[in-house]
Every structure is written in C-alpha cells, then in structure tokens.
C-alpha atoms as a PDB file:
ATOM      1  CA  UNK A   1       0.000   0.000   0.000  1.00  0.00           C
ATOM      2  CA  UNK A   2       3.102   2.307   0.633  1.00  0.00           C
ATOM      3  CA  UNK A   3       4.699   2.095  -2.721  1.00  0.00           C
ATOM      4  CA  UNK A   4       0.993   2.560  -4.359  1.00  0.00           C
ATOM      5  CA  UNK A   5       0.330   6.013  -2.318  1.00  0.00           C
ATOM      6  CA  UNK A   6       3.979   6.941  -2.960  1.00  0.00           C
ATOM      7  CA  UNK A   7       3.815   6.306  -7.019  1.00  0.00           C
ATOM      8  CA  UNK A   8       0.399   7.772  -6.908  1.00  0.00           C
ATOM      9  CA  UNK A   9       1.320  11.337  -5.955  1.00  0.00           C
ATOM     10  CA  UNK A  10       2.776  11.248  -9.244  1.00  0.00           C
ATOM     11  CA  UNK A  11       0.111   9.765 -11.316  1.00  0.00           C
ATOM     12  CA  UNK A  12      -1.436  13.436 -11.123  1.00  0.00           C
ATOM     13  CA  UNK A  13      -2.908  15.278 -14.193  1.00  0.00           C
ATOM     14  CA  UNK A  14      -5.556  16.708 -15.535  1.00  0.00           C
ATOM     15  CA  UNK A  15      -8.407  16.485 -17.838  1.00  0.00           C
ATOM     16  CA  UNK A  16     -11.819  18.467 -17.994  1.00  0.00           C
ATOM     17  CA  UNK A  17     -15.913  17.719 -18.971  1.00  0.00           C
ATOM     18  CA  UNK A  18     -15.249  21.099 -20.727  1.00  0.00           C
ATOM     19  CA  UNK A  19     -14.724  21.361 -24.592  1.00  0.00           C
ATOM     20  CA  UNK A  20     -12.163  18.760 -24.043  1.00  0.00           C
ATOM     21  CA  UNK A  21     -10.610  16.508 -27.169  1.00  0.00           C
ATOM     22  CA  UNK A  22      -7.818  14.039 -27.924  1.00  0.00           C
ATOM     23  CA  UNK A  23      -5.279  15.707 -29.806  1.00  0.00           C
ATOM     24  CA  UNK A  24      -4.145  14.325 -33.138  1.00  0.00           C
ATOM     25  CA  UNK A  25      -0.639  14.088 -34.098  1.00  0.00           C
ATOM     26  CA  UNK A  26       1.554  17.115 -35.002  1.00  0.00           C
ATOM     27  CA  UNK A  27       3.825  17.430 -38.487  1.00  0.00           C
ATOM     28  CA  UNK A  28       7.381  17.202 -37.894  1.00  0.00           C
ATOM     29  CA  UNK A  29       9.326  20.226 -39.349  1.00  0.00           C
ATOM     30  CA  UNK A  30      13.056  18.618 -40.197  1.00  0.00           C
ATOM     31  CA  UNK A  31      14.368  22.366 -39.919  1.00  0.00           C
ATOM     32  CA  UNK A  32      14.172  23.204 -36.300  1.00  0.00           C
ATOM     33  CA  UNK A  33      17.281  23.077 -34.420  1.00  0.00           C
ATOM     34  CA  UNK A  34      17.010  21.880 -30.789  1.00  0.00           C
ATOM     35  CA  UNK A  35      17.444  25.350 -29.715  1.00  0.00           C
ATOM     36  CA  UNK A  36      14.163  26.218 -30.639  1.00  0.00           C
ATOM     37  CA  UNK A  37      12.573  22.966 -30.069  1.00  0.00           C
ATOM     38  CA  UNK A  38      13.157  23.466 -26.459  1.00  0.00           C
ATOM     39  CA  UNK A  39      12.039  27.701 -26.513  1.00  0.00           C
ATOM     40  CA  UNK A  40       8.848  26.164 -27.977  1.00  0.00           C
ATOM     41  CA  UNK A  41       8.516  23.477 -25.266  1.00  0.00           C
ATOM     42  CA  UNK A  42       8.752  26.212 -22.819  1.00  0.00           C
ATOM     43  CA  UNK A  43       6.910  29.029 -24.753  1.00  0.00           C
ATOM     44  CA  UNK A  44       3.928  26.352 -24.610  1.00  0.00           C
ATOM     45  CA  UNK A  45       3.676  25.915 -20.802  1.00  0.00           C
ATOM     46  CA  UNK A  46       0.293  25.217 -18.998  1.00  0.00           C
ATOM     47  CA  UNK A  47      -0.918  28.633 -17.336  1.00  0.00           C
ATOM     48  CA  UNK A  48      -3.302  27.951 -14.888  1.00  0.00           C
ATOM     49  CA  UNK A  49      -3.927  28.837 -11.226  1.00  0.00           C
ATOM     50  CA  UNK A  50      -5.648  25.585 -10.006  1.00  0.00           C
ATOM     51  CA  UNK A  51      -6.840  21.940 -11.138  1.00  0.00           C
ATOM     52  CA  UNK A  52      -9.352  19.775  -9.743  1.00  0.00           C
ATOM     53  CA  UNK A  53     -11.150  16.183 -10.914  1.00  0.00           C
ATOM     54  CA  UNK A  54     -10.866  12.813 -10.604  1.00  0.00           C
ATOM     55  CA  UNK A  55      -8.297  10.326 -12.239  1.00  0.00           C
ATOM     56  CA  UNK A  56      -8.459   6.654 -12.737  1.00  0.00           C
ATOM     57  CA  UNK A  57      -4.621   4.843 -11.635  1.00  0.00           C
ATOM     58  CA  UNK A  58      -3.592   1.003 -12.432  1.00  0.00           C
ATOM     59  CA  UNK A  59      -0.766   0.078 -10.230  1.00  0.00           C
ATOM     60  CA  UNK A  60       1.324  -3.437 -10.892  1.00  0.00           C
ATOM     61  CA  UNK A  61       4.335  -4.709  -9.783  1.00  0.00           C
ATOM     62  CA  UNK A  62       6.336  -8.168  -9.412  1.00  0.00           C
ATOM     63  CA  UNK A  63       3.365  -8.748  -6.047  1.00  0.00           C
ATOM     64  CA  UNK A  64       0.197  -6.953  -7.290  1.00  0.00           C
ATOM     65  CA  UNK A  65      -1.789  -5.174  -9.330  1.00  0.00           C
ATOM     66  CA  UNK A  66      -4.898  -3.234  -8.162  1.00  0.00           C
ATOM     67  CA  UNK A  67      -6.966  -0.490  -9.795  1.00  0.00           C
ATOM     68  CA  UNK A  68      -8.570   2.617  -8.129  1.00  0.00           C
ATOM     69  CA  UNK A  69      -9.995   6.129  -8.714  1.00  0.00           C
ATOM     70  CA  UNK A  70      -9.243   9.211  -6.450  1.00  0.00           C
ATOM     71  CA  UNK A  71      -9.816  12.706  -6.251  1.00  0.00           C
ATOM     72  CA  UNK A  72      -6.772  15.730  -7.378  1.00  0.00           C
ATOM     73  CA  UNK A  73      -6.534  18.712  -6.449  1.00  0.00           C
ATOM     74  CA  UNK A  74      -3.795  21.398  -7.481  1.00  0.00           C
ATOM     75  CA  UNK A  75      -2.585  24.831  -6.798  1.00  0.00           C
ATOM     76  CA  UNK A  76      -0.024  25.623  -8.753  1.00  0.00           C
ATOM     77  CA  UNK A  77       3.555  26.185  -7.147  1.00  0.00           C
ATOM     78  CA  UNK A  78       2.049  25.267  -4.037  1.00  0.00           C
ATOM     79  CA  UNK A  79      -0.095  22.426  -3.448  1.00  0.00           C
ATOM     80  CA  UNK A  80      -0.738  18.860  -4.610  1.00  0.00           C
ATOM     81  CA  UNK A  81      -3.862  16.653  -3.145  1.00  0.00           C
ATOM     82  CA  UNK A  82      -5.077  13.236  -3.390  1.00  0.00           C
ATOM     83  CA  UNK A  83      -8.250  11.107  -1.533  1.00  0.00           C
ATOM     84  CA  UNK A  84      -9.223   8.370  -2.094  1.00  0.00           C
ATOM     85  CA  UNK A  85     -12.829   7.762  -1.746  1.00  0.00           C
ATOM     86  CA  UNK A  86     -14.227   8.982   2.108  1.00  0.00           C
ATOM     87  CA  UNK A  87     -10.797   9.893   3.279  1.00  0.00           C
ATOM     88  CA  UNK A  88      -9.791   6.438   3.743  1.00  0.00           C
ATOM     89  CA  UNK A  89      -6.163   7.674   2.104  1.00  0.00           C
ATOM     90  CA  UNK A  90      -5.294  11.064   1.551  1.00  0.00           C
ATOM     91  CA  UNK A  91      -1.763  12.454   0.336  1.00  0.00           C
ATOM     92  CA  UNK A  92      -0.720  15.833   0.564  1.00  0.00           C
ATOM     93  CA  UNK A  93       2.259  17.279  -1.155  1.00  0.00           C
ATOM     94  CA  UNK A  94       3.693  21.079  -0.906  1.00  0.00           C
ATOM     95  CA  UNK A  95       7.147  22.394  -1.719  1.00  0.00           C
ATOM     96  CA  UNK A  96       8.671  21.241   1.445  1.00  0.00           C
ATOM     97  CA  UNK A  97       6.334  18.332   2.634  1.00  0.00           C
ATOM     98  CA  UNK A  98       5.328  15.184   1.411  1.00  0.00           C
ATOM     99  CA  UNK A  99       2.978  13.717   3.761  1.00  0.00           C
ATOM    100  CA  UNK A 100      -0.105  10.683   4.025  1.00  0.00           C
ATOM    101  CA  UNK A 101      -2.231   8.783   5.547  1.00  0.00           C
ATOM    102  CA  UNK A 102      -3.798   5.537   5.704  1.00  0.00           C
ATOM    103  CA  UNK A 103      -6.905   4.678   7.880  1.00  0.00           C
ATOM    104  CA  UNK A 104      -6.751   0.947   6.895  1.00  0.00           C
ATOM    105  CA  UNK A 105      -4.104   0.329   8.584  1.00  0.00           C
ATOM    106  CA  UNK A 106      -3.613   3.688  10.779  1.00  0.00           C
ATOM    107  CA  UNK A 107      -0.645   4.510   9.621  1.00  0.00           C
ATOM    108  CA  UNK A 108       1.548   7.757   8.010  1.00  0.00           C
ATOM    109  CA  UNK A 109       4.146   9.334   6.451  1.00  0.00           C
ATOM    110  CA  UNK A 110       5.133  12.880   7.139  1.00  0.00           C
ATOM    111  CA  UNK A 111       8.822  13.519   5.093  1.00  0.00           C
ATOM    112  CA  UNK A 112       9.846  15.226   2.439  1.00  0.00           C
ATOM    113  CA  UNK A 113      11.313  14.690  -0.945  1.00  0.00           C
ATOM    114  CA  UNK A 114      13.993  11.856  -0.191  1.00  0.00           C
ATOM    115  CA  UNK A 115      11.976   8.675  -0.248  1.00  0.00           C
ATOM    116  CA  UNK A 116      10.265   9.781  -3.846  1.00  0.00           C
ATOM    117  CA  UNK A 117      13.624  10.685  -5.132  1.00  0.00           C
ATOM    118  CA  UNK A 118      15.075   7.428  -3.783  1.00  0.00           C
ATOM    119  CA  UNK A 119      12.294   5.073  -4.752  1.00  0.00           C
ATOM    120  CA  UNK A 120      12.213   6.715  -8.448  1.00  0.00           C
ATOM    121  CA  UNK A 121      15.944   6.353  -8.613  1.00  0.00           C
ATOM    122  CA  UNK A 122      15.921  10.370  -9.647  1.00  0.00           C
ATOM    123  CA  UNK A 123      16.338  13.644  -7.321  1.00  0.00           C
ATOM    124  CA  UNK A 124      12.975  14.988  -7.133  1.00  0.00           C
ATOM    125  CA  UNK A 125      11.417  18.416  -5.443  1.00  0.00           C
ATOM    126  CA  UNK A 126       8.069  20.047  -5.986  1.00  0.00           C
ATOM    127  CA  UNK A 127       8.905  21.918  -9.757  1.00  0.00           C
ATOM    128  CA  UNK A 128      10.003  18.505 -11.055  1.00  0.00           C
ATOM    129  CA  UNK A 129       6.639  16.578  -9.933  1.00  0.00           C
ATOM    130  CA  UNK A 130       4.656  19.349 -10.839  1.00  0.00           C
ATOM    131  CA  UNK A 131       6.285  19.580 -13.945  1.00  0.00           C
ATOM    132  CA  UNK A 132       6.064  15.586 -14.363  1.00  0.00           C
ATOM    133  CA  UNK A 133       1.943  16.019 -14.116  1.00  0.00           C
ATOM    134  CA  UNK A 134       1.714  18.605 -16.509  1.00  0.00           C
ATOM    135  CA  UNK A 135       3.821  17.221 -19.488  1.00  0.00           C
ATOM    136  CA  UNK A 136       6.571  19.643 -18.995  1.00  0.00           C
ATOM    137  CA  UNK A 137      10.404  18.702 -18.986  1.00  0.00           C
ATOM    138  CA  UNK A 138      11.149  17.612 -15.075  1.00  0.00           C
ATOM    139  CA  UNK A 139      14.736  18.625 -15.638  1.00  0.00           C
ATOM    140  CA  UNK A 140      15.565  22.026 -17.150  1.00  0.00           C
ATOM    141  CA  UNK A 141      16.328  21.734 -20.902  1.00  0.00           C
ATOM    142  CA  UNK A 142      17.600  25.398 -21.004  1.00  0.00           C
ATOM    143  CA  UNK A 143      20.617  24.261 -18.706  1.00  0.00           C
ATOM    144  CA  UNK A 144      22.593  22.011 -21.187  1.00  0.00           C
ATOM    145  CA  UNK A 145      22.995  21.436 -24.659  1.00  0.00           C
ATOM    146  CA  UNK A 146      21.289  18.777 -26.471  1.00  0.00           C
ATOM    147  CA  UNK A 147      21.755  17.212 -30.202  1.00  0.00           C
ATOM    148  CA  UNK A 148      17.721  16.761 -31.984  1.00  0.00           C
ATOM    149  CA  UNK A 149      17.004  13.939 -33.960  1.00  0.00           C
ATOM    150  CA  UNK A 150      13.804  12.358 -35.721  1.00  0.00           C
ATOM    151  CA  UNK A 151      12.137   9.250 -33.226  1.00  0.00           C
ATOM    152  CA  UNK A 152       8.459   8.042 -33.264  1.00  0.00           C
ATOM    153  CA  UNK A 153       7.184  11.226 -34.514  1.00  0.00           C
ATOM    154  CA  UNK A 154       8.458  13.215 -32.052  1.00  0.00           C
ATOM    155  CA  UNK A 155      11.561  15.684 -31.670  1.00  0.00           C
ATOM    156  CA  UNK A 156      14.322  13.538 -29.911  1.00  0.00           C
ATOM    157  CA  UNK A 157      16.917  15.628 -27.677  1.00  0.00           C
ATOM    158  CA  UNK A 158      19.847  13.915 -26.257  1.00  0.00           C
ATOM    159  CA  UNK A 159      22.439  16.160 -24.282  1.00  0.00           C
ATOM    160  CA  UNK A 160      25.623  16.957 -26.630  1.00  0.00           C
ATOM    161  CA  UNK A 161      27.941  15.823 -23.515  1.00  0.00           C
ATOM    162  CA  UNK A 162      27.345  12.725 -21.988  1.00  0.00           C
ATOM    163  CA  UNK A 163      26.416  12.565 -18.680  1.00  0.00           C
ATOM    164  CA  UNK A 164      28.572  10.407 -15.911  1.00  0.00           C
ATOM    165  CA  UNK A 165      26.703   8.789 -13.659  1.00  0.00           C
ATOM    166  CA  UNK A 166      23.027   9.541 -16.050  1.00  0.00           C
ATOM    167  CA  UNK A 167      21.833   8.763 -19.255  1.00  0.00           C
ATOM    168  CA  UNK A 168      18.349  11.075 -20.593  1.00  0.00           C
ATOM    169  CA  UNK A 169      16.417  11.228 -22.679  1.00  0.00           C
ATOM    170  CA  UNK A 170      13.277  13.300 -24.143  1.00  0.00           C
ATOM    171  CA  UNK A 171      10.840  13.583 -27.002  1.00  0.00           C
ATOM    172  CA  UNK A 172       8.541  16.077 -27.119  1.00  0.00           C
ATOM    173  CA  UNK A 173       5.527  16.076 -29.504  1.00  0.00           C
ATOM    174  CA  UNK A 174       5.591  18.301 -33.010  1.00  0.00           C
ATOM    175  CA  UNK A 175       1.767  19.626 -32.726  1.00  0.00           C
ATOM    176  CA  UNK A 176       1.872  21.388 -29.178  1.00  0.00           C
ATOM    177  CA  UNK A 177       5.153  21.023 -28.368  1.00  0.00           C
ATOM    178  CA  UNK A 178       4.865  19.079 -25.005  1.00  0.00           C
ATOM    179  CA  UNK A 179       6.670  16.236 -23.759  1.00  0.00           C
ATOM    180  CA  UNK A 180       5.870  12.649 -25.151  1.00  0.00           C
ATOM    181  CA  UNK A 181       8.488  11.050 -23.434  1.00  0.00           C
ATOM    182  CA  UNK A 182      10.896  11.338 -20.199  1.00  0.00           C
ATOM    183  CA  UNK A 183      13.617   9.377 -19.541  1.00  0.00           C
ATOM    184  CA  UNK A 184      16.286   9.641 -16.703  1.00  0.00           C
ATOM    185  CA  UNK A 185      18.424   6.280 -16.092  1.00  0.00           C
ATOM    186  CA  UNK A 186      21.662   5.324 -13.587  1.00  0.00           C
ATOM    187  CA  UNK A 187      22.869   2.174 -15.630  1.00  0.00           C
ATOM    188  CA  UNK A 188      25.386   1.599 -12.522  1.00  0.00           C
ATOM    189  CA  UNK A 189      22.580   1.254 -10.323  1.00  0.00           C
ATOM    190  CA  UNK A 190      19.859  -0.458 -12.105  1.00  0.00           C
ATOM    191  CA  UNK A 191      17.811   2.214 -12.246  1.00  0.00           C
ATOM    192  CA  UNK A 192      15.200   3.873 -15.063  1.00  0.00           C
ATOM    193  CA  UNK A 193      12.374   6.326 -14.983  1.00  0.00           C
ATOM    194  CA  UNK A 194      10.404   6.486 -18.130  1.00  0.00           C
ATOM    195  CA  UNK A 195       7.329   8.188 -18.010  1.00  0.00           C
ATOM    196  CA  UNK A 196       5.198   8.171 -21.318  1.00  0.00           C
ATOM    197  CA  UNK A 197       2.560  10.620 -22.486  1.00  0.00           C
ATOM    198  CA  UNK A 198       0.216   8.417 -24.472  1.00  0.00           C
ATOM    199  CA  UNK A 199      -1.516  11.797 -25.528  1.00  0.00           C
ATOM    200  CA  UNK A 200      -2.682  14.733 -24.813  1.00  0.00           C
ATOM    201  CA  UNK A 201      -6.277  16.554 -24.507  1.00  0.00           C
ATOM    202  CA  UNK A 202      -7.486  20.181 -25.202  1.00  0.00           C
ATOM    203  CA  UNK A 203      -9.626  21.762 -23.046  1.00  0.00           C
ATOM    204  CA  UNK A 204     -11.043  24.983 -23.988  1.00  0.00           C
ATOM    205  CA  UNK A 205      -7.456  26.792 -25.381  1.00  0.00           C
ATOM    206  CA  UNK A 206      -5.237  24.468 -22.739  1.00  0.00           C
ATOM    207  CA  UNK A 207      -3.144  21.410 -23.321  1.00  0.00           C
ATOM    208  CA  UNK A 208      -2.746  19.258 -21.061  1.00  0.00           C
ATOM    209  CA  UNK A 209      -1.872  15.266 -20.488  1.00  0.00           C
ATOM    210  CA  UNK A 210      -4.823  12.646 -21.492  1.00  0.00           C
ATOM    211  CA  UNK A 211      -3.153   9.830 -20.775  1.00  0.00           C
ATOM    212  CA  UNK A 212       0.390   8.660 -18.985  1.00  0.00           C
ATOM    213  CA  UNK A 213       2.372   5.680 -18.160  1.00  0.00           C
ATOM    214  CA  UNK A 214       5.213   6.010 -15.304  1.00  0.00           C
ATOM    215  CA  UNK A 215       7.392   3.311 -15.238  1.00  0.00           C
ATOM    216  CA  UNK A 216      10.181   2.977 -12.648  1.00  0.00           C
ATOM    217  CA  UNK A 217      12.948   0.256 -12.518  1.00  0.00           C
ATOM    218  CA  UNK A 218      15.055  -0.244  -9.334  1.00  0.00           C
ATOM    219  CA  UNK A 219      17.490  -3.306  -9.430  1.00  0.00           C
ATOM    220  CA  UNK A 220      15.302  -5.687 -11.691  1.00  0.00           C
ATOM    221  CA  UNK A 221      12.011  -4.781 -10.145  1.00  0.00           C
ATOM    222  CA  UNK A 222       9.618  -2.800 -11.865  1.00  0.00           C
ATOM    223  CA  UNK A 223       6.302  -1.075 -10.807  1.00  0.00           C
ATOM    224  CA  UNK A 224       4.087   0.031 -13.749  1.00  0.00           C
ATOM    225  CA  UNK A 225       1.224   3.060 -13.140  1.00  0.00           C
ATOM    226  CA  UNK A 226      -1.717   3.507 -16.071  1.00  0.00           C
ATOM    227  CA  UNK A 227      -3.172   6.726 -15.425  1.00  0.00           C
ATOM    228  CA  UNK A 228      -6.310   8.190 -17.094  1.00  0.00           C
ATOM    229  CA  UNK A 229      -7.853  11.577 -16.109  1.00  0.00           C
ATOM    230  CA  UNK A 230     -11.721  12.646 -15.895  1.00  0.00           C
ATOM    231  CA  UNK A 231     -13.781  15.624 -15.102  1.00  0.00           C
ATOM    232  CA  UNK A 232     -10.918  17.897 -14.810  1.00  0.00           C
ATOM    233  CA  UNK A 233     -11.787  21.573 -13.904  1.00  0.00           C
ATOM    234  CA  UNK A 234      -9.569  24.850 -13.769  1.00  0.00           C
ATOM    235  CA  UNK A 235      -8.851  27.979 -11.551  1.00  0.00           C
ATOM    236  CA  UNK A 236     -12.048  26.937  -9.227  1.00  0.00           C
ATOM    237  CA  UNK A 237     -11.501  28.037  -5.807  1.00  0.00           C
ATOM    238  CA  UNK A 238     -10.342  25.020  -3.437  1.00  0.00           C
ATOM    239  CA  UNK A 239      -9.382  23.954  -0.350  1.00  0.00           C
ATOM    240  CA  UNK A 240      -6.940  21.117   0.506  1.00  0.00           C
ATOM    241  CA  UNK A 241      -8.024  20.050   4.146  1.00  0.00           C
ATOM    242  CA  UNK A 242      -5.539  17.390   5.164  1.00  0.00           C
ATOM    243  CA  UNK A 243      -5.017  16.398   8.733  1.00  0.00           C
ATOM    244  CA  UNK A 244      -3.457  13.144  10.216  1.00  0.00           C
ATOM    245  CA  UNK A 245      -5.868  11.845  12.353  1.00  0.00           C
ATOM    246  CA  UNK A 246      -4.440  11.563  16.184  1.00  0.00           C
ATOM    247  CA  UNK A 247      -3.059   7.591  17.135  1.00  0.00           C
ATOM    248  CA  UNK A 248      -1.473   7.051  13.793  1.00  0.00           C
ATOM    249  CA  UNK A 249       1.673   5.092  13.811  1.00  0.00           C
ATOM    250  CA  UNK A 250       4.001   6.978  11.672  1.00  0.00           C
ATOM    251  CA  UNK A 251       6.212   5.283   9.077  1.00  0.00           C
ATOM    252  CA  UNK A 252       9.726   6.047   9.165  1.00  0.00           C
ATOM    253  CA  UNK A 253      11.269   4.993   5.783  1.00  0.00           C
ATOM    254  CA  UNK A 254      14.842   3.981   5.848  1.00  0.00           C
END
C-alpha cells in the first residue's frame, strides 16, 4: 500500500468535462534546431492557477496489481492533493512536505522529498513533480545542450555531452510542443524512470496530459502506473483540508 500512495502522488494530471478533445498528431518540421525545439517546449507551458477532478490509476508490480480512482486537487507552485474515496487515504504534497495517511491500517508518512527521489531512482522536489503532471520537462532543458534527432514522430533531444553517472532522454511532440516522453536512467545502479505521455487533450485553449504511463525500474524490479484523467476543472476556488488523524503510527522509511 506504501509504494501505491507513494507512485500515486505522481500519477497526477488533468483532464476536464469542458470542450475537451484528444489531440491528433503534429507534423514534424526537419528544420528546427534543438534550440528552438526546447524555446517552444517552454513558450507552450500550462498557465493555470488551479486543477481539480478525478483520475483513474492502475498500479502493478512483481506482487500486485490493483486499480482505483481518487480525487486531485492542485494549486499551482504550491499544493498537490489526493483522496481516495471517504478519506480512507489522503496524500498531501507542498514544496517542502510530502505527507499521508492511511486509515486501513492507521498509519503515516510525514517527510519530504527523499523517499520519492530514492524510490524513483531520480532527485525529485516540488517543480520537477509538478512539472512531471503537466507534461513539462522535469529537468531544465535550457541548462545544457542537447543534439535533436527524428524518433516516433516526435523531436528527440539527447544532451551533446554525456552525462557520468546519467543517461536522458526526451521527445517532445511536433503539434503542441509538449513532452511525449521522459527518460532519466543510472545504468550503474539499475535504475530507469520512463514516463510516457500516451496523448494529450485540449480543453477549452489548454493542453494538457490525457493519458500517462510512469514506469520505474530499481534493481530488476519494476512497478508500472496507467493513469487516465476525468472531469478535470480549472482555476475553481479550493481547499486542501488534510489532517493526520491523532493515534497514527508513523512510518519512518529507511
């Protein structure tokens, strides 16, 4: 139940009952240079205030698979906020906290970024899983230099200078310019994130993720999260009440 709370938090995206299509491919133009590739990734960056609905996760690893549907909410730079149906898990992420509870078992958590970054074999922090949600690049593309080829339809970057201890990779989708696929890896250590944007929706004049596969890879073990989004609403006025009920043992992650 850990791990599927955990991988959860970043199962979170957005769709809307609003206008809201599945966006056909792009055309590929042969003469952009990865310089501009990337300005248009970043010129093309959701601008909301906040996001709320529902989203549908399948979780499986080497043990179990289960399926369930929760409740998001979102303020932007500040807040992300998960339930499960009648509070019986709630999650509760800001830019210093990562934090849940479980009443099944009466148990929670109450940390901060280490045990995501360590269990996703990646350094995270609140931009990068914000970022992650959204379809945006969770490491800054603007910081290095990166060689563009043709892959899958998409705009492949791969940084100029190789990396020591990572190997990454991204493609990023011709039509909106938004990320079709993330991949950070630590060969030495076993370890891969790929996350996958299956595609993407339009609400209204937004873009935003439809549909997105996380998979993460820690020394031959895999867990796998399906993630579809419904109902998805922006810039309503929301609250995020989270408290951890009193008598709950805590978990303290190693």
């Amino acid at each position: 139940m850990l791990k599927k709370i955990i991988l959860s938090v970043f199962a979170v995206s957005i769709v809307s009952c609003k206008s809201t299509k599945v966006i056909t491919a792009g055309t590929i133009d042969e003469n952009l240079n990865a310089k501009n590739i990337i300005k248009s990734h970043y010129a093309n960056t959701l601008d909301f205030k906040t996001i709320s609905g529902k989203m549908d996760i399948d979780y499986q690893d080497k043990n179990a698979s289960q399926g369930f549907n929760v409740s998001l909410r979102m303020e932007k730079d500040k807040a992300i906020w998960i339930s499960a149906p009648l509070g019986v898990v709630k999650a509760y992420i800001t830019p210093k906290r990562v934090s849940f509870y479980n009443r099944l078992d009466g148990s929670y958590f109450d940390g901060d970024f280490s045990y995501l970054s360590q269990l996703l074999g990646t350094e995270l922090d609140f931009e990068k899983v914000q970022n992650l949600l959204l379809g945006q690049a969770i490491l800054d593309l603007r910081a290095d230099k990166y060689d563009a080829t043709i892959a899958n339809e998409n705009y492949q970057l791969k940084p100029k200078k190789a990396l020591d201890l990572f190997k990454i990779l991204f493609q990023i989708e011709p039509k909106n310019f938004k990320m079709g696929t993330q991949q950070i890896a630590q060969p030495e250590k076993g370890r891969l994130l790929a996350i996958t944007y299956k595609n993407y929706q339009a609400i209204d004049t937004k873009i935003i993720p439809n549909e997105i596969d996380i998979a993460a890879t820690m020394d031959k073990n895999q867990s796998i999260i399906a993630i579809a989004y419904k109902n998805i609403e922006f810039n309503r006025r929301l609250k995020f009440p989270y408290d951890i009920p009193k008598g709950f043992k805590e978990i303290i992650l190693k």
